[in-house]
Protein backbone atom coordinates (compact mmCIF):
# COMPACT_ATOMS: atom_id res chain seq x y z
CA UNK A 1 -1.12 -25.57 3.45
CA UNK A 2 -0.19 -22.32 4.80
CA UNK A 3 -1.30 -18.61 2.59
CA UNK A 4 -0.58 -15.27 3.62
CA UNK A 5 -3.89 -13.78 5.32
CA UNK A 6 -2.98 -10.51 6.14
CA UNK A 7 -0.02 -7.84 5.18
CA UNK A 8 0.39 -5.67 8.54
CA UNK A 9 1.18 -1.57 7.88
CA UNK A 10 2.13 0.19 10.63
CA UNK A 11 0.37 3.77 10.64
CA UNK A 12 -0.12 6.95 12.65
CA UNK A 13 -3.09 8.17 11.42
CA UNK A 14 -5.51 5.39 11.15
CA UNK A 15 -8.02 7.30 9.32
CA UNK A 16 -6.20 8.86 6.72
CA UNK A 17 -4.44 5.49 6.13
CA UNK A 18 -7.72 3.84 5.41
CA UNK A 19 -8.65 6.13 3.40
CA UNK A 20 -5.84 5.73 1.37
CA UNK A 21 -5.07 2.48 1.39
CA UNK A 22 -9.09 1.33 0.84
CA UNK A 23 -9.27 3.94 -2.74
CA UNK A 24 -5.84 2.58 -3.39
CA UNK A 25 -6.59 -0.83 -3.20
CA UNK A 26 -10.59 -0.95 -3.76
CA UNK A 27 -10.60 -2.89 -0.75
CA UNK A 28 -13.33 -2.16 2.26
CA UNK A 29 -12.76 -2.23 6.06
CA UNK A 30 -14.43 -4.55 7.97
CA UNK A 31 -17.07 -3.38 10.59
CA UNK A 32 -15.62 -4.99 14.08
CA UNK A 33 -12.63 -3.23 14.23
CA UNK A 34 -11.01 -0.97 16.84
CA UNK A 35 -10.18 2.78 17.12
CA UNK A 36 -6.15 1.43 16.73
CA UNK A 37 -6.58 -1.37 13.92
CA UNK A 38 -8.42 -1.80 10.89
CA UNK A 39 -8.85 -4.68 8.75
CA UNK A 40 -9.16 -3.59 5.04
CA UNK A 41 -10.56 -6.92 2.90
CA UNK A 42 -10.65 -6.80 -1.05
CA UNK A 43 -14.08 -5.76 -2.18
CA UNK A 44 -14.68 -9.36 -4.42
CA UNK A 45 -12.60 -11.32 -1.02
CA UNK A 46 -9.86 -12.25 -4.04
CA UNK A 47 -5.99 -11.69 -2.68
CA UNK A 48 -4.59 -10.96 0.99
CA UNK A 49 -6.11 -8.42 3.00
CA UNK A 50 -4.52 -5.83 4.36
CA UNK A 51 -4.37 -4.51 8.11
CA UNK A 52 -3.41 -0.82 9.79
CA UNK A 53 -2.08 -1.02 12.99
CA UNK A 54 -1.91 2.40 14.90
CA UNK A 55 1.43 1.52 16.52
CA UNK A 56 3.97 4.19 16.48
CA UNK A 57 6.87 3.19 14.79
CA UNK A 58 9.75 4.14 13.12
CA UNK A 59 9.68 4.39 9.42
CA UNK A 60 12.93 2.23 7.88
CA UNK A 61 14.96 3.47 4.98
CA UNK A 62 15.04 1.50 2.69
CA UNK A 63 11.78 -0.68 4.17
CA UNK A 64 12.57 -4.18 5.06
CA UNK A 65 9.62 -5.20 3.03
CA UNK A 66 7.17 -3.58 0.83
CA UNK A 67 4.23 -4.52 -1.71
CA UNK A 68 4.48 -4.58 -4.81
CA UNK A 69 1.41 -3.70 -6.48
CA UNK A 70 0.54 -5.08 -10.62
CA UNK A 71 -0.98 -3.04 -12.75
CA UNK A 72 -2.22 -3.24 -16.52
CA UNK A 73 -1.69 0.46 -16.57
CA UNK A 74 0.93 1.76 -14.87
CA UNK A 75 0.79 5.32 -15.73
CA UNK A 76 -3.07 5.83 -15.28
CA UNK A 77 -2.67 3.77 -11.85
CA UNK A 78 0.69 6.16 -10.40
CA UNK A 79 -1.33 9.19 -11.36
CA UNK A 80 -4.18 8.09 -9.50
CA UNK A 81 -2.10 6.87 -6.71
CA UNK A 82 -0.33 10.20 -6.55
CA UNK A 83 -3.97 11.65 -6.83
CA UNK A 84 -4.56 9.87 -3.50
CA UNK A 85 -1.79 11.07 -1.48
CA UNK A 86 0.88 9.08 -2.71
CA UNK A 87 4.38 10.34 -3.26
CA UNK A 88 7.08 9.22 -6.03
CA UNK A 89 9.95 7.92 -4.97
CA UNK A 90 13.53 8.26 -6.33
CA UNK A 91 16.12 5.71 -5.98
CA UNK A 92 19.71 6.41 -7.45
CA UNK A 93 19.88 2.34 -7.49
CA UNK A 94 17.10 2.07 -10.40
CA UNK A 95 17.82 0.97 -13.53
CA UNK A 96 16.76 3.00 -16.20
CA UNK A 97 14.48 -0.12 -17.80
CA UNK A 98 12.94 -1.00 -14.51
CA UNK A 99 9.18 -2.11 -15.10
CA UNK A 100 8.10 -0.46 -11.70
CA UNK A 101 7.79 2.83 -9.99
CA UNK A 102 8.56 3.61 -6.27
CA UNK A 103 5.77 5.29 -4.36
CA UNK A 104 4.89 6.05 -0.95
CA UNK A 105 1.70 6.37 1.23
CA UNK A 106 0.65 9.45 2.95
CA UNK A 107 3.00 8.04 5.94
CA UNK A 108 5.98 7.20 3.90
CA UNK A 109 5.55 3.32 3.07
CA UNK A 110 6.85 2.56 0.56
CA UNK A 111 5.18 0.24 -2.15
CA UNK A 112 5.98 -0.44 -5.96
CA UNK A 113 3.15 -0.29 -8.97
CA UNK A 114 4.78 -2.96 -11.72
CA UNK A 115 3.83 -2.52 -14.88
CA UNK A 116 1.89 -6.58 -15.88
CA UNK A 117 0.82 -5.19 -19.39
């Protein structure tokens, strides 16, 4: 049997991205890692972690993948996320009754919040 372990974000600024993506997420870094990678694990070990890679890349429009990220409150969660340093996104292409919202991290990933209530 084979899970996902890990979803890989490449970043710039491998501080700020933690920062982000660990209040985002709830999720806490783990102590062995290096000045260009962090592993972020969730806080109760439940779900895939996820890693920042200080690798500079170029940012893809639109990304070839993204998360999408479920939440029983979708308003209170993009508010918060937009508290963070997150950014809405706007897409011509979405319907009018979509059940998710387009963000972006402080870096420009992009990453959906799906309203599950």
């Amino acid at each position: 049997m084979i899970r996902v372990g890990s979803i890989v974000i490449r970043v710039d600024d491998l501080q700020r991205q933690t920062e982000f993506w660990t209040a985002a997420l709830d999720y806490v870094p783990r102590d062995d890692d290096s000045k260009d990678f962090r592993l972020l694990r969730p806080r109760d070990d439940g779900g895939p972690n996820v890693s920042l890679d200080r690798v500079r890349s170029t940012l893809q429009i639109p990304p070839r993948i993204h998360l999408d990220l479920y939440a029983e409150d979708q308003a209170a969660e993009v508010e918060r996320l937009k508290a963070l340093g997150a950014t809405e996104v706007h897409w011509d292409k979405r319907p009018p009754d979509a059940d998710y919202v387009i963000l972006a991290d402080p870096e420009g990933n992009r990453f959906c919040v799906v309203d599950a209530g």
